[in-house]
N, C-alpha and C. Protein backbone atom coordinates (compact mmCIF):
# COMPACT_ATOMS: atom_id res chain seq x y z
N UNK A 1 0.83 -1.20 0.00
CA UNK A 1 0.00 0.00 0.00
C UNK A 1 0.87 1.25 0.00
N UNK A 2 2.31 1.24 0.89
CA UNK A 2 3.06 2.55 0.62
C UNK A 2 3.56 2.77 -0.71
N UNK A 3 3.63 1.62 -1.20
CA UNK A 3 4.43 1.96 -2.45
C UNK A 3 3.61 2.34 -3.34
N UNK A 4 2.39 2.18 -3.74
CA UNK A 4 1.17 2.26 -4.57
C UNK A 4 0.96 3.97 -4.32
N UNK A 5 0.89 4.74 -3.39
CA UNK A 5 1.00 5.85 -3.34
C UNK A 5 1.22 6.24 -3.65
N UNK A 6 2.64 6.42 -3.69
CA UNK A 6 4.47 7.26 -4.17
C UNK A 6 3.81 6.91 -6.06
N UNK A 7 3.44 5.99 -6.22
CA UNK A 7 3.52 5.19 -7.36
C UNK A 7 2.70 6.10 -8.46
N UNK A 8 1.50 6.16 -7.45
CA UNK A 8 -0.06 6.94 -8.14
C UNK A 8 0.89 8.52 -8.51
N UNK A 9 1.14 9.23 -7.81
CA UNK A 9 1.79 10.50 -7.73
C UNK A 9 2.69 10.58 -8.82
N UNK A 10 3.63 9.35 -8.85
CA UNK A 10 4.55 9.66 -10.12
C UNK A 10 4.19 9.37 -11.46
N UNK A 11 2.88 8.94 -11.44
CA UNK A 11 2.30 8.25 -12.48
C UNK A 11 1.73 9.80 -13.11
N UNK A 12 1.05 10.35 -11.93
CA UNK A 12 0.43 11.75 -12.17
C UNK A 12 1.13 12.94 -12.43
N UNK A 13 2.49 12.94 -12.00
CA UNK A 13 3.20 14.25 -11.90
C UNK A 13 3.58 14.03 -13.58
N UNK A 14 4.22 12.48 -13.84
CA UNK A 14 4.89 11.88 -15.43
C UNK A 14 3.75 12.59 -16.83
N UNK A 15 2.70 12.35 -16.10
CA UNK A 15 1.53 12.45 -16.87
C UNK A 15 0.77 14.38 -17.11
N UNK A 16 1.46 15.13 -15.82
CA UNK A 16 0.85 16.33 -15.76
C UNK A 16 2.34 16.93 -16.97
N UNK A 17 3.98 16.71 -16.42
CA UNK A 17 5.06 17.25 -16.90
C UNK A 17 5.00 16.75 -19.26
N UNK A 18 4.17 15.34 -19.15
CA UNK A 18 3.97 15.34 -20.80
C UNK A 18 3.33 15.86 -21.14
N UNK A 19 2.14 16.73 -20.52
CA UNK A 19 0.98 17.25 -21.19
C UNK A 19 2.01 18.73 -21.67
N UNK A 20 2.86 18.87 -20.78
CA UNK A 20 3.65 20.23 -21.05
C UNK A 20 4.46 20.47 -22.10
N UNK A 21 4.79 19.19 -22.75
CA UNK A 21 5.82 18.75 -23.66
C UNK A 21 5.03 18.96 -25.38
N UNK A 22 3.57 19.07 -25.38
CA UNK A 22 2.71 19.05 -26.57
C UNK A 22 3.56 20.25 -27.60
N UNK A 23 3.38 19.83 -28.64
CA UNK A 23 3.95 20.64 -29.90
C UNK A 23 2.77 21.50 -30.04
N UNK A 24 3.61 22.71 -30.63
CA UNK A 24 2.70 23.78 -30.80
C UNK A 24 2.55 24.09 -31.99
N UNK A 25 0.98 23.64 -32.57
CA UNK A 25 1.12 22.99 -34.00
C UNK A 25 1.24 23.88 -34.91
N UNK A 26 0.25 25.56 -34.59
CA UNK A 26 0.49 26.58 -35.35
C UNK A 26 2.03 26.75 -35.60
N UNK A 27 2.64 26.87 -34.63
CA UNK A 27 4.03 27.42 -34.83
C UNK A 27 4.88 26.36 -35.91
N UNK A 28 4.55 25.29 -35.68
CA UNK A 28 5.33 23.99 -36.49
C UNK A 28 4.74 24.66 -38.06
N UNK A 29 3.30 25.03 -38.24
CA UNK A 29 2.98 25.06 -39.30
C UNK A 29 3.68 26.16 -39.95
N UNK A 30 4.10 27.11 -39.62
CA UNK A 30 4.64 28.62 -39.81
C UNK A 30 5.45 28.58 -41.31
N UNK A 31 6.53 28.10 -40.56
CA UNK A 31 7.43 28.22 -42.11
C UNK A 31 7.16 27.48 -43.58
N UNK A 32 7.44 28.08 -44.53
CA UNK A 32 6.90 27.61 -45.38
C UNK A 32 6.72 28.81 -46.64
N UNK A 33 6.37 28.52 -47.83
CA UNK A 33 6.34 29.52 -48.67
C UNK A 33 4.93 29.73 -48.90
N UNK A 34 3.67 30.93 -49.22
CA UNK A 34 2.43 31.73 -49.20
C UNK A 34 2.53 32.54 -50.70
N UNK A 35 1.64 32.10 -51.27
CA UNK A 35 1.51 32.96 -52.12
C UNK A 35 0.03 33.83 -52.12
N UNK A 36 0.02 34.63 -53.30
CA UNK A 36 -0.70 35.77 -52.85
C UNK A 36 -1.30 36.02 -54.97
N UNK A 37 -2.48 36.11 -55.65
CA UNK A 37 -2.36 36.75 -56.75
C UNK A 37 -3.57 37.73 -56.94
N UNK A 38 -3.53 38.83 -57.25
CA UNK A 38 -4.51 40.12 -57.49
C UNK A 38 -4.93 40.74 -58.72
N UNK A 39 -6.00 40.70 -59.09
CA UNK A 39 -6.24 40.94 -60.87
C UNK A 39 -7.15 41.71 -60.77
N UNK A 40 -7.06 43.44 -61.62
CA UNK A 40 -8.05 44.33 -61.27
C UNK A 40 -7.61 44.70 -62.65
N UNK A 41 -8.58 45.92 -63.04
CA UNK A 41 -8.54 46.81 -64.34
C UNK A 41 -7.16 47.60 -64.26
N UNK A 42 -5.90 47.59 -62.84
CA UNK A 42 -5.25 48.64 -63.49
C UNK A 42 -3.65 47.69 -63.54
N UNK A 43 -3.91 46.34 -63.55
CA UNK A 43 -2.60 45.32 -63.30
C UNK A 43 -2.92 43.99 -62.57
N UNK A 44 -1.81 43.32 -62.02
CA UNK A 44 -2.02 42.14 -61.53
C UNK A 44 -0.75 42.04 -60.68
N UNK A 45 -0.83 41.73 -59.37
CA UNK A 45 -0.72 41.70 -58.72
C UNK A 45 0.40 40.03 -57.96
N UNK A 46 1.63 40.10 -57.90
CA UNK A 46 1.95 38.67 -57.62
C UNK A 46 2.90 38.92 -56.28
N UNK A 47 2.37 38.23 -55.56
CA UNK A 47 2.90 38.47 -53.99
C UNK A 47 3.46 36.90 -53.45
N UNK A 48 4.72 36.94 -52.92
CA UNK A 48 5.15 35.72 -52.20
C UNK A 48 5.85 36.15 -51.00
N UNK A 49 5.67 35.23 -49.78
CA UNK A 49 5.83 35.19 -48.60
C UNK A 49 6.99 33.86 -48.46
N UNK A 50 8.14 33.87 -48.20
CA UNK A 50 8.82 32.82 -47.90
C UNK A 50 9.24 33.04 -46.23
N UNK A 51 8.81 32.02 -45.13
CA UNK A 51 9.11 32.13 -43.95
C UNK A 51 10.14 30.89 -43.50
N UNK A 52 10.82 31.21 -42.89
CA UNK A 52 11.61 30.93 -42.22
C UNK A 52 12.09 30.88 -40.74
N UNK A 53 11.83 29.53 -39.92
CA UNK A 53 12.76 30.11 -38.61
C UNK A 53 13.87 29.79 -38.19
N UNK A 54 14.49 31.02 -37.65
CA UNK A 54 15.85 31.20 -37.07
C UNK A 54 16.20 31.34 -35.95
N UNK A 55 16.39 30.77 -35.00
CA UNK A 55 17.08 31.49 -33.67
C UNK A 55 15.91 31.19 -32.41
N UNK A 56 14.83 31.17 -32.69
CA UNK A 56 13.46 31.46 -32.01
C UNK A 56 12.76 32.64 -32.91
N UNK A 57 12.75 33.30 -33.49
CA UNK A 57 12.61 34.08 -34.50
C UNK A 57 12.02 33.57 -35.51
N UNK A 58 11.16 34.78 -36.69
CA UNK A 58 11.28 34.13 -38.03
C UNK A 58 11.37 35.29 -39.04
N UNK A 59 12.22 34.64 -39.77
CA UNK A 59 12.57 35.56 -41.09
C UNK A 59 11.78 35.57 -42.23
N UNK A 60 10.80 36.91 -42.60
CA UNK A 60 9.81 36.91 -43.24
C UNK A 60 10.63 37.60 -44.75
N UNK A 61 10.95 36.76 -45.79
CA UNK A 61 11.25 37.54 -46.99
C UNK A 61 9.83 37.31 -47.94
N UNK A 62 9.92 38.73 -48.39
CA UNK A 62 8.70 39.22 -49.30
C UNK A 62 8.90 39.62 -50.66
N UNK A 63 8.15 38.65 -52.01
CA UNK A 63 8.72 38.99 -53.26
C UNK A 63 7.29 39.05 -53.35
N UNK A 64 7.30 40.78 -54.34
CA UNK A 64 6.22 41.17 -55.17
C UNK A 64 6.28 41.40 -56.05
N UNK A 65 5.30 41.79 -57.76
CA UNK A 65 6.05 41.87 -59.08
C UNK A 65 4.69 42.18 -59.00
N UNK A 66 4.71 43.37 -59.84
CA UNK A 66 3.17 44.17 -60.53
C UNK A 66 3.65 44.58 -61.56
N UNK A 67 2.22 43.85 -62.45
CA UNK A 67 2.50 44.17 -63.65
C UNK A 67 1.32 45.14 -64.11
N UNK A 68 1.54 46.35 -64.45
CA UNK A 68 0.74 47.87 -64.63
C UNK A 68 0.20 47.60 -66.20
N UNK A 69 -0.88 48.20 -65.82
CA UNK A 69 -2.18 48.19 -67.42
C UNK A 69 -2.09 49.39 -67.17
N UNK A 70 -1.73 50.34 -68.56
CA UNK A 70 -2.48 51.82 -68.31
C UNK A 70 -2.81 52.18 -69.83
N UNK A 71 -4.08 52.41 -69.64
CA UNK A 71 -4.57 52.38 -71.51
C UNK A 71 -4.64 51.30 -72.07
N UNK A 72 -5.14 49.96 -71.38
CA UNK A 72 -4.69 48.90 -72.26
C UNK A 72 -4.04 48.34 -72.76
N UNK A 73 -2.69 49.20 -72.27
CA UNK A 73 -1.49 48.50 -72.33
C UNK A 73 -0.33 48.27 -71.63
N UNK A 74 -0.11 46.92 -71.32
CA UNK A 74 0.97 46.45 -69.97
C UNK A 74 2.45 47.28 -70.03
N UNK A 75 2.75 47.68 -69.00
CA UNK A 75 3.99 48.53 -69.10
C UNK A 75 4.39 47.41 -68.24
N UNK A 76 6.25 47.57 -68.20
CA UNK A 76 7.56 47.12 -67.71
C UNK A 76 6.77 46.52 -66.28
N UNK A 77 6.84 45.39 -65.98
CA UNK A 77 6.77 44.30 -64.90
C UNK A 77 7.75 45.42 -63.18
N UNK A 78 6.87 45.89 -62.46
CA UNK A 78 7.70 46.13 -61.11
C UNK A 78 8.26 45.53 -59.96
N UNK A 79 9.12 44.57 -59.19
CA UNK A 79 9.44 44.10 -58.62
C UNK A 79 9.76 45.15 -57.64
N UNK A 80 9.69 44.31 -56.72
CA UNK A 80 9.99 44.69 -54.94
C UNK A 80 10.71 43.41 -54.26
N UNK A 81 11.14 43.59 -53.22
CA UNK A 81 11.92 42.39 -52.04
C UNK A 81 11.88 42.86 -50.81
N UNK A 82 11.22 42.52 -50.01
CA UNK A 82 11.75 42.93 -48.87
C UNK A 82 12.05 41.40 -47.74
N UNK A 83 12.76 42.06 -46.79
CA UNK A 83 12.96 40.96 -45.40
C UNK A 83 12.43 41.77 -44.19
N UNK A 84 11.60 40.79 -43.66
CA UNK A 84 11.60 41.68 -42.03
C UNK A 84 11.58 40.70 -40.65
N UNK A 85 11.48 40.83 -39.72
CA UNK A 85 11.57 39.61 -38.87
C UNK A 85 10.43 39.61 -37.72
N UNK A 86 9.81 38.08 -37.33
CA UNK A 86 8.82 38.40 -36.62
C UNK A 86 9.08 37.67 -35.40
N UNK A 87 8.23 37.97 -34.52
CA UNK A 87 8.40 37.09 -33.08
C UNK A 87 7.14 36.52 -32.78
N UNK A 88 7.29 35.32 -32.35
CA UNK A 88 5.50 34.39 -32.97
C UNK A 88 5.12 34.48 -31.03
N UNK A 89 3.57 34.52 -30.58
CA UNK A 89 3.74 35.13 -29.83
C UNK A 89 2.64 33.33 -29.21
N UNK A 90 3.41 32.90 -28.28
CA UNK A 90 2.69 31.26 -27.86
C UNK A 90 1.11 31.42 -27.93
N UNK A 91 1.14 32.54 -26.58
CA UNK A 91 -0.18 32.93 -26.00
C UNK A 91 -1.50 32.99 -27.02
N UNK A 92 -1.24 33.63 -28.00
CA UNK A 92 -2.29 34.08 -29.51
C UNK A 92 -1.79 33.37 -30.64
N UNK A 93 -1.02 32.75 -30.71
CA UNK A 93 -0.58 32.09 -31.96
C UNK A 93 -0.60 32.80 -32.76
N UNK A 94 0.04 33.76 -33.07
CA UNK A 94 0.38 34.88 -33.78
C UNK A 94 1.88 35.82 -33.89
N UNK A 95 2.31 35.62 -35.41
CA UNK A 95 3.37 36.45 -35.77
C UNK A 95 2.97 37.95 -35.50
N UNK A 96 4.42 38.42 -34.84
CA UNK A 96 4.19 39.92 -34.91
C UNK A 96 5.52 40.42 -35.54
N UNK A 97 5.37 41.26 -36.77
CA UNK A 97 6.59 41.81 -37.17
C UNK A 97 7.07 43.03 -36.58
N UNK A 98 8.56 43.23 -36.38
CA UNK A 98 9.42 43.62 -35.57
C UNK A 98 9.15 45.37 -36.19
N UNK A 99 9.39 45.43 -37.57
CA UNK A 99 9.58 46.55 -38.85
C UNK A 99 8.78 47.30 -38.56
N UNK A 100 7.21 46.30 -39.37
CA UNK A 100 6.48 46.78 -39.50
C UNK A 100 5.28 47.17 -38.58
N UNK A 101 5.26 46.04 -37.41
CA UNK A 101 4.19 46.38 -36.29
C UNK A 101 2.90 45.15 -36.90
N UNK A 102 2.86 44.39 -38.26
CA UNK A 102 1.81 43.69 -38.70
C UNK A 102 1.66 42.29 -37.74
N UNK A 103 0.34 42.02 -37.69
CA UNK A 103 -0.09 41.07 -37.09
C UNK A 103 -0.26 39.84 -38.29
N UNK A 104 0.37 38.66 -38.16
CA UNK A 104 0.12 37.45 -39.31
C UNK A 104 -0.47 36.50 -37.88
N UNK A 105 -1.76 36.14 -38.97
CA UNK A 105 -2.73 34.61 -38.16
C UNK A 105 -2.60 33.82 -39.20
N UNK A 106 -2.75 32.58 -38.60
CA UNK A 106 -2.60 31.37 -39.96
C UNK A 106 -4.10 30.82 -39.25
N UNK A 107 -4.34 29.82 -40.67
CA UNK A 107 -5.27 28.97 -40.57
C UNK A 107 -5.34 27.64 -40.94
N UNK A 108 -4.46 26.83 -40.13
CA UNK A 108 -3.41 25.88 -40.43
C UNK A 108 -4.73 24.76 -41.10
N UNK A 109 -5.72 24.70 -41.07
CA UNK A 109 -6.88 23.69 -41.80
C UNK A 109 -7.15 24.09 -42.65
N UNK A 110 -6.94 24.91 -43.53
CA UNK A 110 -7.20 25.46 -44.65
C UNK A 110 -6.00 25.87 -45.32
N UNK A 111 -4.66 25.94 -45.00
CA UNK A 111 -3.65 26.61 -45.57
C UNK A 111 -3.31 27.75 -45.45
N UNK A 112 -4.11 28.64 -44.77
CA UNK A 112 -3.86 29.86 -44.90
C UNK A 112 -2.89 30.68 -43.74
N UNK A 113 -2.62 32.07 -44.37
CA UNK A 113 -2.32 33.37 -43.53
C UNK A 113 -2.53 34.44 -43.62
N UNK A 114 -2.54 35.06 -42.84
CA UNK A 114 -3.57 36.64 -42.86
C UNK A 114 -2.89 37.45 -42.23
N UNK A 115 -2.61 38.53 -43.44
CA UNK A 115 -2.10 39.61 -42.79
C UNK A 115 -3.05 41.23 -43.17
N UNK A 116 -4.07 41.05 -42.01
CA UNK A 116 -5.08 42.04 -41.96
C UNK A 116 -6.02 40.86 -42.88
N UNK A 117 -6.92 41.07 -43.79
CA UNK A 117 -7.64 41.06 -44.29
C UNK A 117 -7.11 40.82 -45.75
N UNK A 118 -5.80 40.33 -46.28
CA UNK A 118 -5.00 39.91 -46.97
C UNK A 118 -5.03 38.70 -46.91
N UNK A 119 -5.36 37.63 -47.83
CA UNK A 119 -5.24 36.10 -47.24
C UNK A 119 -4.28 35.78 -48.49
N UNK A 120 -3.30 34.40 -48.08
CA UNK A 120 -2.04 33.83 -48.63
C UNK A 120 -2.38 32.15 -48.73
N UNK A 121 -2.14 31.52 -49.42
CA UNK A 121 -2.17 30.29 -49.34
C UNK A 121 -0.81 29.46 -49.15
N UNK A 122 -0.61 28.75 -48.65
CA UNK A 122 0.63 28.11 -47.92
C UNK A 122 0.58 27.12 -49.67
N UNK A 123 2.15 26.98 -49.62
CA UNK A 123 2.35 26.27 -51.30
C UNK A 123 2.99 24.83 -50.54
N UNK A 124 3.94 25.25 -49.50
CA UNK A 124 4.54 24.14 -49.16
C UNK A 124 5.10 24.46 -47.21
């Protein structure tokens, strides 16, 4: 009977310290490449998100390319690049970038990420 005690307890403490150990699935889902495409009367729009983590960190590089209609006719393709870095926050499961101040939510059952009212589809 003493030993069954000690026994129950370590069975419970083993069992309270694994529940602590659970993967945190948003965050696992994070990295990965998002794309983004936008088609209106004045161009089109091609947006990519490649994430990355580093350090505890994640490194957000951003490739965009707009291609401008004016008069019906496509002018010179614009490219952009940027990098910025975010800190994913446990509590909300949510990226916050360092730069810019933006809030990214994912929606790991559907593929997605959202930055504002911007949605991305996860490619890989």
């Amino acid at each position: 009977m003493k030993i069954q005690i000690p026994l129950r307890y370590f069975i419970v403490l083993f069992l309270v310290a694994c529940n602590g150990l659970t993967k945190d699935e948003v965050k696992a889902f994070i990295p990965g490449t998002y794309t983004r495409i936008s088609e209106h009367e004045f161009g089109k729009e091609y947006d990519t998100l490649i994430i990355s983590e580093i350090g505890g960190q994640f490194e957000i590089q951003r490739k965009w390319k707009y291609e401008r209609v004016l008069d019906d006719v496509a002018q010179e393709p614009e490219y952009k690049q940027e990098n910025t870095t975010a800190v994913y926050d446990d509590r909300h499961h949510l990226l916050n970038e360092i730069e810019t101040g933006n809030t990214i939510s994912f929606d790991q059952r559907e593929g997605f990420l959202f930055i504002g009212p911007t949605k991305y589809k996860k490619l890989k």
